[in-house]
PDB file of N, CA and C in Angstrom:
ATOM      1  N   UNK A   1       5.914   3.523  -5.250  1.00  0.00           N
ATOM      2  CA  UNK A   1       4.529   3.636  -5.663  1.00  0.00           C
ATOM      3  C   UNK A   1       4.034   5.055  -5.424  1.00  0.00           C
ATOM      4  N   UNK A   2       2.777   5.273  -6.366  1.00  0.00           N
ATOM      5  CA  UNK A   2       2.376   7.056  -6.129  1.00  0.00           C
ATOM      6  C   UNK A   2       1.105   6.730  -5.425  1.00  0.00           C
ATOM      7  N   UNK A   3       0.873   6.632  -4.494  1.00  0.00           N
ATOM      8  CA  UNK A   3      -1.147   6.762  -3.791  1.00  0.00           C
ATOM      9  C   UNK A   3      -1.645   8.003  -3.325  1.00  0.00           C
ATOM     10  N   UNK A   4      -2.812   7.997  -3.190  1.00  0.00           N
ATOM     11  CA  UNK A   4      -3.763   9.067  -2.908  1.00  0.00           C
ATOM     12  C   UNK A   4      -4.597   8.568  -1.725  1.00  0.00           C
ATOM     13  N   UNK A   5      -5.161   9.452  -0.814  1.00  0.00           N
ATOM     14  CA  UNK A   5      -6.171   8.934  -0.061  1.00  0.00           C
ATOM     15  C   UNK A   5      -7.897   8.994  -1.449  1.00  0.00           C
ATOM     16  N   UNK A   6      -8.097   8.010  -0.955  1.00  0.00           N
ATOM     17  CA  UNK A   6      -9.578   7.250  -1.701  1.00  0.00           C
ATOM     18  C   UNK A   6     -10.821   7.458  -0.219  1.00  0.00           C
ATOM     19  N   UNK A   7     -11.773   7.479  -0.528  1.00  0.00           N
ATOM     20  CA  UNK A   7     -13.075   6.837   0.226  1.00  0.00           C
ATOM     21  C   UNK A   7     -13.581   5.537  -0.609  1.00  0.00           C
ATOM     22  N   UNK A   8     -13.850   4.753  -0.139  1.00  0.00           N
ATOM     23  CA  UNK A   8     -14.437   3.512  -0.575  1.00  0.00           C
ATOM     24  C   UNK A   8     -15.487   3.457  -1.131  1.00  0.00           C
ATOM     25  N   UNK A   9     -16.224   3.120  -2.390  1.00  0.00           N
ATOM     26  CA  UNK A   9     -17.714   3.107  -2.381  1.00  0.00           C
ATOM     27  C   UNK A   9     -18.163   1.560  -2.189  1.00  0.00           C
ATOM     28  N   UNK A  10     -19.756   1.916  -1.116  1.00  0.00           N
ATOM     29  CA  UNK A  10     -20.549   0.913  -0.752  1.00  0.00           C
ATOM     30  C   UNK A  10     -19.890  -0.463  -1.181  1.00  0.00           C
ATOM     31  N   UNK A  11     -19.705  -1.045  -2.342  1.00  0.00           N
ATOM     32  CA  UNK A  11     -19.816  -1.975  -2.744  1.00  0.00           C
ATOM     33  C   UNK A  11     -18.166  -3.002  -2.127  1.00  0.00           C
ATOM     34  N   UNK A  12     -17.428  -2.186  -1.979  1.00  0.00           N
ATOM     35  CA  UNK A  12     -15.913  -2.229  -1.528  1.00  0.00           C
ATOM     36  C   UNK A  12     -15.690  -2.117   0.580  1.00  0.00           C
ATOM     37  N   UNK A  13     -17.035  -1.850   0.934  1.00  0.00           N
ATOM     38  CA  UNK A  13     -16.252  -1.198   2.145  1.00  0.00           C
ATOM     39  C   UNK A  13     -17.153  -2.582   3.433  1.00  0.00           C
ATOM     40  N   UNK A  14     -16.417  -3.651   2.916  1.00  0.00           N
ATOM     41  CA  UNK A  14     -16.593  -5.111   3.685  1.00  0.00           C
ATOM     42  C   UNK A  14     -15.747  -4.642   4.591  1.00  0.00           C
ATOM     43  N   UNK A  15     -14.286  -4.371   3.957  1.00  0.00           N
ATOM     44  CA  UNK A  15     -12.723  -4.200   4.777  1.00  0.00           C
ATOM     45  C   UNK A  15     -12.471  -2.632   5.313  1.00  0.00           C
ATOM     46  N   UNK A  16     -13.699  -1.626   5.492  1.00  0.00           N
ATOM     47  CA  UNK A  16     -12.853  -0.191   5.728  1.00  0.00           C
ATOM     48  C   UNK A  16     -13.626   0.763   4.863  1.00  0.00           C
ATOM     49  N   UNK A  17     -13.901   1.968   5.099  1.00  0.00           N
ATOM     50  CA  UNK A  17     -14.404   3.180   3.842  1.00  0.00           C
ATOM     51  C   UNK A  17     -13.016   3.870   3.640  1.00  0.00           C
ATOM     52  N   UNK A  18     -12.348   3.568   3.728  1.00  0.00           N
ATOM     53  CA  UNK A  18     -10.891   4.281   3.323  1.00  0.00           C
ATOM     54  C   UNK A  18      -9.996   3.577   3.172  1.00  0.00           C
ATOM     55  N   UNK A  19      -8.837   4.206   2.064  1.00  0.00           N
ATOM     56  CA  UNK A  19      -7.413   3.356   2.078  1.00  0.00           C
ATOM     57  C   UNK A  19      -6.487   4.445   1.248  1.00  0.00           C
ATOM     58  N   UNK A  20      -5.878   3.960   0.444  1.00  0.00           N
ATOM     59  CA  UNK A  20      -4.625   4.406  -0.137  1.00  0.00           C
ATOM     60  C   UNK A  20      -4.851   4.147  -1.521  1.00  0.00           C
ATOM     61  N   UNK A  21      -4.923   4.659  -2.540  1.00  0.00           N
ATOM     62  CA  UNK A  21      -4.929   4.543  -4.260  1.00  0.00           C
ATOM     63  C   UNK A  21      -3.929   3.881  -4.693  1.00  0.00           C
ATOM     64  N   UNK A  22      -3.503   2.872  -5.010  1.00  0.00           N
ATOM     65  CA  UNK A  22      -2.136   2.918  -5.781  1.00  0.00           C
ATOM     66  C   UNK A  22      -2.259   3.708  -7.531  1.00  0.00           C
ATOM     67  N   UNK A  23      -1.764   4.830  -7.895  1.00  0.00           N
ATOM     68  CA  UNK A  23      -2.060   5.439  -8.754  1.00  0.00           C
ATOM     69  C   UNK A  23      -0.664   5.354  -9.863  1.00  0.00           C
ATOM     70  N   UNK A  24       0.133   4.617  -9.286  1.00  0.00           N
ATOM     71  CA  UNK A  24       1.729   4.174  -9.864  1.00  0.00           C
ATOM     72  C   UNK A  24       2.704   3.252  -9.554  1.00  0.00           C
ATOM     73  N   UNK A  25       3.075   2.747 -10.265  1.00  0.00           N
ATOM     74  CA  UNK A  25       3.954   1.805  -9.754  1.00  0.00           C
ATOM     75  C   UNK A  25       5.338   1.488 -10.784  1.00  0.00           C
ATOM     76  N   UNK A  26       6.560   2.241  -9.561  1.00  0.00           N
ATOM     77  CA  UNK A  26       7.701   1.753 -10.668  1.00  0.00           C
ATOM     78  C   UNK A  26       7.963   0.816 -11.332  1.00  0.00           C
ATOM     79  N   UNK A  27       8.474   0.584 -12.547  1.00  0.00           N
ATOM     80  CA  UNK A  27       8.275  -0.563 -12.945  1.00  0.00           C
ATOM     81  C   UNK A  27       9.824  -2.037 -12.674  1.00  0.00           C
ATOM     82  N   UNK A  28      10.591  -1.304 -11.851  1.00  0.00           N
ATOM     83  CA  UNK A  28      11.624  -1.670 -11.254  1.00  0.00           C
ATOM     84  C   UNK A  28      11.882  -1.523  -9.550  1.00  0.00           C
ATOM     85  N   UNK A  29      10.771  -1.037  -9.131  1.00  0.00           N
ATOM     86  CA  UNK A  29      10.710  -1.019  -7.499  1.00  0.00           C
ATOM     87  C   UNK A  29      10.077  -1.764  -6.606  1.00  0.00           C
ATOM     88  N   UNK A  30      10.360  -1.789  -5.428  1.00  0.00           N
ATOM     89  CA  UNK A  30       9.729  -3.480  -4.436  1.00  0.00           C
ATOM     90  C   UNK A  30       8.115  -3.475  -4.660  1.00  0.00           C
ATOM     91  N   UNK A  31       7.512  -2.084  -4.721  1.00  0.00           N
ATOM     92  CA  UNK A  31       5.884  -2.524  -5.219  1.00  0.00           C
ATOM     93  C   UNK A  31       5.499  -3.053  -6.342  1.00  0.00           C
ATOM     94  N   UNK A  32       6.505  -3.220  -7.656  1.00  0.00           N
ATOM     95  CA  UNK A  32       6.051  -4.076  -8.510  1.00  0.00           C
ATOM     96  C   UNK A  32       6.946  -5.304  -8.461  1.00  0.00           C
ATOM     97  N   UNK A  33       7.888  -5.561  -7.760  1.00  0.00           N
ATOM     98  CA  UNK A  33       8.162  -6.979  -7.473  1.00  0.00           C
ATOM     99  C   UNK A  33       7.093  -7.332  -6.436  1.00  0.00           C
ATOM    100  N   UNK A  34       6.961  -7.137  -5.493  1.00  0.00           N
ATOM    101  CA  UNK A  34       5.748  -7.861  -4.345  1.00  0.00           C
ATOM    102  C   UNK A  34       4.444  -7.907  -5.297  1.00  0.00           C
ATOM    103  N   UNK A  35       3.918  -7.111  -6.707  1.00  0.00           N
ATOM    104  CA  UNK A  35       2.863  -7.601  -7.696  1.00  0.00           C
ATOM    105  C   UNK A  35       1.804  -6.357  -7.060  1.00  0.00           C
ATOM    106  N   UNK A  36       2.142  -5.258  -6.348  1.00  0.00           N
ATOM    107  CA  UNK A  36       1.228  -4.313  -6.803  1.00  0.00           C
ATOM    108  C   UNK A  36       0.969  -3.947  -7.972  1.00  0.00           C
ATOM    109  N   UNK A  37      -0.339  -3.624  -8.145  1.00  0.00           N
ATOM    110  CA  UNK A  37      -0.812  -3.124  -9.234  1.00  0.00           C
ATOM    111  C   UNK A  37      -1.648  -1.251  -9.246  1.00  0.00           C
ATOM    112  N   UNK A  38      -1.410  -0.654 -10.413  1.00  0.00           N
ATOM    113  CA  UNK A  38      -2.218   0.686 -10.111  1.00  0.00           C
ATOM    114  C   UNK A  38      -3.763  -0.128  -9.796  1.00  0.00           C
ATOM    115  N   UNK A  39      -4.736   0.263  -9.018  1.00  0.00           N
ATOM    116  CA  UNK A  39      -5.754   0.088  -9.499  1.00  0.00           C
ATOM    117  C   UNK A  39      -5.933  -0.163  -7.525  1.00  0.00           C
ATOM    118  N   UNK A  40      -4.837  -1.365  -7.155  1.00  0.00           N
ATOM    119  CA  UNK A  40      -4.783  -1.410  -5.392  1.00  0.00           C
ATOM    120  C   UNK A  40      -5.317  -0.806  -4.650  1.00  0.00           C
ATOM    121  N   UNK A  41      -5.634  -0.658  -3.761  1.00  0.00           N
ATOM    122  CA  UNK A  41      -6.096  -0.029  -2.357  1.00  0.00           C
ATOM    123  C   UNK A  41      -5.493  -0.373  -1.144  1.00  0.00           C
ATOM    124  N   UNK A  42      -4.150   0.658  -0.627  1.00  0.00           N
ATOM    125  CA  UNK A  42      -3.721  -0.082   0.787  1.00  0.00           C
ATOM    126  C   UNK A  42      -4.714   0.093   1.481  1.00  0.00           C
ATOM    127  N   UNK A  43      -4.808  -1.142   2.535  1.00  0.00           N
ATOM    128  CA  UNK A  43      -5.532  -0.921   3.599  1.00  0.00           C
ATOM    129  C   UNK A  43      -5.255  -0.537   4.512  1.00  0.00           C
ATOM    130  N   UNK A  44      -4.151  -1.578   4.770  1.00  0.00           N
ATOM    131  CA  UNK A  44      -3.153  -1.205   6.073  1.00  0.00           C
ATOM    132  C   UNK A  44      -1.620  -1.492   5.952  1.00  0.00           C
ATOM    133  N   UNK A  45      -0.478  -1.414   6.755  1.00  0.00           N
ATOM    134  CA  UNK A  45       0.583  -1.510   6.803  1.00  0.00           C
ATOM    135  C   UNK A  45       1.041  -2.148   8.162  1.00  0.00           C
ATOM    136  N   UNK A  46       1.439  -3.505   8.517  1.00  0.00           N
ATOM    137  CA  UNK A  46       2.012  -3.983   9.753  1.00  0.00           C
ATOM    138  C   UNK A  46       0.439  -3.758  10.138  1.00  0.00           C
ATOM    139  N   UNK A  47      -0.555  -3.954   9.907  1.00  0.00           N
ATOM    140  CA  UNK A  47      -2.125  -4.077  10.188  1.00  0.00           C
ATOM    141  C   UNK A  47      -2.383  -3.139  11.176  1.00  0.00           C
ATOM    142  N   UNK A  48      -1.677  -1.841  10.378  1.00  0.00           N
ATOM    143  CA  UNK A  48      -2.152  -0.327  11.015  1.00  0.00           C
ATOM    144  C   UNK A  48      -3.237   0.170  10.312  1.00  0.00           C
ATOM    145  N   UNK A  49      -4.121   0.724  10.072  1.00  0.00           N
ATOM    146  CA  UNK A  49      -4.649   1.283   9.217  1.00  0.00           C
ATOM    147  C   UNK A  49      -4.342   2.275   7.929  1.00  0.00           C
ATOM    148  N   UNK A  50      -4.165   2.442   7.047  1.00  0.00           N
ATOM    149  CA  UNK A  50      -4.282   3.125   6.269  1.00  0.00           C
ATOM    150  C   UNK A  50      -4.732   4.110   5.576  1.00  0.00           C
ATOM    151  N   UNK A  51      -5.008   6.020   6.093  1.00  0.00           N
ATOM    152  CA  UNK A  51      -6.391   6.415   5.629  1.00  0.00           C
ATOM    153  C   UNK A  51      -5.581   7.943   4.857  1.00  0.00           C
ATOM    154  N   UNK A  52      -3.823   8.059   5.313  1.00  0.00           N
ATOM    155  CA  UNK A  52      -3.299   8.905   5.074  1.00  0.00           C
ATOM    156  C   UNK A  52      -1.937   8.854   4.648  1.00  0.00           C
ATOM    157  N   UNK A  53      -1.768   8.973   3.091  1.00  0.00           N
ATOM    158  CA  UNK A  53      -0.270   8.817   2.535  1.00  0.00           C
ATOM    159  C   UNK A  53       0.653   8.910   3.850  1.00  0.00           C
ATOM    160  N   UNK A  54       0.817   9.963   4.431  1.00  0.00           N
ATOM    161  CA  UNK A  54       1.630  10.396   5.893  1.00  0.00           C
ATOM    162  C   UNK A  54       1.564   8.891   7.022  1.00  0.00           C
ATOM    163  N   UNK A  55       0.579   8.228   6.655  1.00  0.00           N
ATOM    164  CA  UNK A  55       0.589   7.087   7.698  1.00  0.00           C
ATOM    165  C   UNK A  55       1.683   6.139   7.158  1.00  0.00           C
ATOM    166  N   UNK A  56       2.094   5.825   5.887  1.00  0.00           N
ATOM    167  CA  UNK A  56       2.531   5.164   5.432  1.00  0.00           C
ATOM    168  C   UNK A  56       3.892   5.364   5.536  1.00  0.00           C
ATOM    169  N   UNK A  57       4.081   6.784   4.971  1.00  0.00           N
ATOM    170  CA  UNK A  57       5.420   7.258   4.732  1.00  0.00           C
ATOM    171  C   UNK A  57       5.948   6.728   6.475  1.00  0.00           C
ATOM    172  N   UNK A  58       5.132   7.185   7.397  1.00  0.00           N
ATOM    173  CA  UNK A  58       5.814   6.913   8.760  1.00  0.00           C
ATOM    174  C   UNK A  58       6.469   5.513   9.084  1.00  0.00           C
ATOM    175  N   UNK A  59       5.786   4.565   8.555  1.00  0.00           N
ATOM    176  CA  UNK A  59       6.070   3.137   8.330  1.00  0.00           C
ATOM    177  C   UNK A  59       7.632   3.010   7.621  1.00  0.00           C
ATOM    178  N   UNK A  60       8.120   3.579   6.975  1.00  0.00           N
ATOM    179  CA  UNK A  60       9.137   3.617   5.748  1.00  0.00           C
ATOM    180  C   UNK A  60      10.836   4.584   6.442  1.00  0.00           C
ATOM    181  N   UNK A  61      10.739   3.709   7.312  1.00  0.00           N
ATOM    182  CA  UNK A  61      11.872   4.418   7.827  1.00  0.00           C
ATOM    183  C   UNK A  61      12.721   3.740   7.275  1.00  0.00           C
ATOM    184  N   UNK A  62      14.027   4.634   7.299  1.00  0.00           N
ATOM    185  CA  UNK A  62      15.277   4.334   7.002  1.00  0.00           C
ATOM    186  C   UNK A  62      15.605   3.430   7.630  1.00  0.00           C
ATOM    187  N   UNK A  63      15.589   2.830   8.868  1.00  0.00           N
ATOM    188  CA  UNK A  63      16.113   1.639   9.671  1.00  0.00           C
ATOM    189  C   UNK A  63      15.189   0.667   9.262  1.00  0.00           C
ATOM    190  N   UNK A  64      14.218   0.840   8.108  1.00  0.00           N
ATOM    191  CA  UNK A  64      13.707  -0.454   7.837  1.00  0.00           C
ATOM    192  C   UNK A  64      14.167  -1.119   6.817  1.00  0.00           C
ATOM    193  N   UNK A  65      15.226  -0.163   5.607  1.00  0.00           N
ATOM    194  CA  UNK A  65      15.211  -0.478   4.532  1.00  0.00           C
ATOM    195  C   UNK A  65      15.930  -2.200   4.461  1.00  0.00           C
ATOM    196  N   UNK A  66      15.178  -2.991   3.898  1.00  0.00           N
ATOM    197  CA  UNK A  66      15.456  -4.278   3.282  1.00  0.00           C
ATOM    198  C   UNK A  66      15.043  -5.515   4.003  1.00  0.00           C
ATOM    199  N   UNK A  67      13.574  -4.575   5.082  1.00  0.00           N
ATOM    200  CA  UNK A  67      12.728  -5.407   6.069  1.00  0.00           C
ATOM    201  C   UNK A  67      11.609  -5.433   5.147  1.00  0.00           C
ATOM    202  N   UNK A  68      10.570  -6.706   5.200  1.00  0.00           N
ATOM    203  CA  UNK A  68       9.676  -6.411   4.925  1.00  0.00           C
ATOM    204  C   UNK A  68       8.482  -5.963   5.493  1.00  0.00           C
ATOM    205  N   UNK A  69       7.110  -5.593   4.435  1.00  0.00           N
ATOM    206  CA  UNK A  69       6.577  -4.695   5.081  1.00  0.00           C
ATOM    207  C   UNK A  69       5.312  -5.520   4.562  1.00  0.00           C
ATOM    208  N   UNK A  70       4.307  -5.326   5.529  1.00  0.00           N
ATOM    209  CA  UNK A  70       2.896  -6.714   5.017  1.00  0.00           C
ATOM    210  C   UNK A  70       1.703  -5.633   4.921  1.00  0.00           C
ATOM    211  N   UNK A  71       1.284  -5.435   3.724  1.00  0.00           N
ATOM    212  CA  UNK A  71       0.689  -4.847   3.353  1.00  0.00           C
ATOM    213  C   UNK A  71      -0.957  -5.401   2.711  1.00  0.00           C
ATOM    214  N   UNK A  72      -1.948  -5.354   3.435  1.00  0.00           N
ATOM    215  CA  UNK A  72      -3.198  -5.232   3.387  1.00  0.00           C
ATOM    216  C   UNK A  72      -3.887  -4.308   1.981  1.00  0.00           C
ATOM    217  N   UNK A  73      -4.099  -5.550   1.151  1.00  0.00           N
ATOM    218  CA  UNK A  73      -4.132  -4.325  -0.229  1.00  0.00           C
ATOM    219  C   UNK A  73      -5.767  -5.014  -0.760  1.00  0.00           C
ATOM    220  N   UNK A  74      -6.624  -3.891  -1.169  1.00  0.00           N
ATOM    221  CA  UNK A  74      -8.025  -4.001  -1.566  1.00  0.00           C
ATOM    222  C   UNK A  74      -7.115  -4.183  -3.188  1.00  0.00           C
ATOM    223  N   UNK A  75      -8.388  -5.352  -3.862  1.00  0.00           N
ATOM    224  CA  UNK A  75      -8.273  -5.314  -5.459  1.00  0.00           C
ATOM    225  C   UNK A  75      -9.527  -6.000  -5.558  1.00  0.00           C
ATOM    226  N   UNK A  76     -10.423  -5.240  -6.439  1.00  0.00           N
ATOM    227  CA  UNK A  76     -11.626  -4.892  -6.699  1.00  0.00           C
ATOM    228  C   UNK A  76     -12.635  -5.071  -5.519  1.00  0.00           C
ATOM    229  N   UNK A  77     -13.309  -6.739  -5.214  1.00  0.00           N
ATOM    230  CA  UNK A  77     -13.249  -6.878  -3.773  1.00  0.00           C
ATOM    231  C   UNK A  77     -12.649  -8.023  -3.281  1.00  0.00           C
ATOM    232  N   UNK A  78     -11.949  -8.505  -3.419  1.00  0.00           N
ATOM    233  CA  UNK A  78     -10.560  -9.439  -2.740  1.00  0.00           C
ATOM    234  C   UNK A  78      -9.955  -8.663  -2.250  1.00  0.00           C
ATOM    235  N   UNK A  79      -9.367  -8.737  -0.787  1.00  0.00           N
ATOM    236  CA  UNK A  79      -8.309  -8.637  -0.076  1.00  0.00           C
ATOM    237  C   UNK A  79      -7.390  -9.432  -0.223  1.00  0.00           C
ATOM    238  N   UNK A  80      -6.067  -9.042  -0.262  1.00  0.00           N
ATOM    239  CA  UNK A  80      -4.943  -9.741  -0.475  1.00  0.00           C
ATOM    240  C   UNK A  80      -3.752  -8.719   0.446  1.00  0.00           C
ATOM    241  N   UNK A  81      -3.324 -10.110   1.394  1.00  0.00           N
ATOM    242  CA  UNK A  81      -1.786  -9.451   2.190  1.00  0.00           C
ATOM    243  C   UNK A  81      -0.709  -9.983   1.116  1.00  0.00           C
ATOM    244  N   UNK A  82       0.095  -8.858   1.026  1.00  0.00           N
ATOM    245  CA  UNK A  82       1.234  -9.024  -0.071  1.00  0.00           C
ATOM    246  C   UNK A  82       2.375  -8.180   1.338  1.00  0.00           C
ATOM    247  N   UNK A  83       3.488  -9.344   1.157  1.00  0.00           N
ATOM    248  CA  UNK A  83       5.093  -8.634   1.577  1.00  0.00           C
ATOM    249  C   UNK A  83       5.940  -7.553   0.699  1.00  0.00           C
ATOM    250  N   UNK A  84       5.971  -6.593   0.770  1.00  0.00           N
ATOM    251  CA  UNK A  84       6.977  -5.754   0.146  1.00  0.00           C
ATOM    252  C   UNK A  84       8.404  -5.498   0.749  1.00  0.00           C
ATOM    253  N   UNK A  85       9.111  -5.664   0.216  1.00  0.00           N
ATOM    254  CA  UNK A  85      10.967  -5.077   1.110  1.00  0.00           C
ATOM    255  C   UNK A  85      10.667  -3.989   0.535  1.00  0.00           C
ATOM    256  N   UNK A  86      11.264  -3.095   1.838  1.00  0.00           N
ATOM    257  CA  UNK A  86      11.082  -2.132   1.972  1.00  0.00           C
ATOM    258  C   UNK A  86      12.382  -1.257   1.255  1.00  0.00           C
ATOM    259  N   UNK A  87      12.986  -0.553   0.582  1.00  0.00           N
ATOM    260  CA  UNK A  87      13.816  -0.225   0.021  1.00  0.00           C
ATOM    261  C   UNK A  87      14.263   0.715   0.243  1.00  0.00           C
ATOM    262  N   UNK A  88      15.632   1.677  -0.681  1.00  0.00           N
ATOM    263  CA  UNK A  88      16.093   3.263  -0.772  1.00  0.00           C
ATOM    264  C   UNK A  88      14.725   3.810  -1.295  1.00  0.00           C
ATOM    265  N   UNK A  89      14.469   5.409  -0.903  1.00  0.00           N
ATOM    266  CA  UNK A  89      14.368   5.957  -1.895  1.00  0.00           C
ATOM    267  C   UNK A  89      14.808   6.658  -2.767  1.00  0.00           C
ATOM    268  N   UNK A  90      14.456   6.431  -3.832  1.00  0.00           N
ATOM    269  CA  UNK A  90      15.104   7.455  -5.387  1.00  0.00           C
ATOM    270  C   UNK A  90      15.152   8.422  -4.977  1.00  0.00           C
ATOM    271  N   UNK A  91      16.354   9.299  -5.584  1.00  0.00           N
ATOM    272  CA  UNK A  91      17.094  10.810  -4.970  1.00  0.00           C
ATOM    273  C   UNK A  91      16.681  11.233  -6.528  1.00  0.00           C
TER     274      UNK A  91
END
């Protein structure tokens, strides 16, 4: 997936004024099997917070690949925890 850090507006920030954009999603990688969508908002990861791509990437270790990963995702205003396996990344 490609994200950005976001600020939340008013209407969204029940769960947080910050998260993660989902701005892409392979169309063959564990974020579109687990049913991310562009449009998402991570919140959190393992119900860490979420406010900096770098927070995430830290989550994504190599000793995790083919663990899953429980991901706290804003869509429009529903919260939804979705599991992702955690995978390679593309070289």
């Amino acid at each position: 997936v490609a994200i950005q850090p976001v600020l939340l507006p008013p209407a969204q920030q029940a769960h947080g004024t910050q998260g993660l954009l989902v701005s892409g999603v392979a169309a063959t990688g564990p974020g579109s099997t687990a049913g991310l969508f562009v449009g998402d908002v991570l919140l959190a990861a393992d119900t860490a917070p979420l406010s900096d791509p770098g927070l995430l990437q830290a989550t994504l270790a190599e000793s995790r690949i083919g663990t899953p990963l429980a991901l706290r995702v804003l869509r429009g205003t529903s919260v939804h925890d979705i599991a992702v396996m955690i995978g390679e990344r593309g070289r």
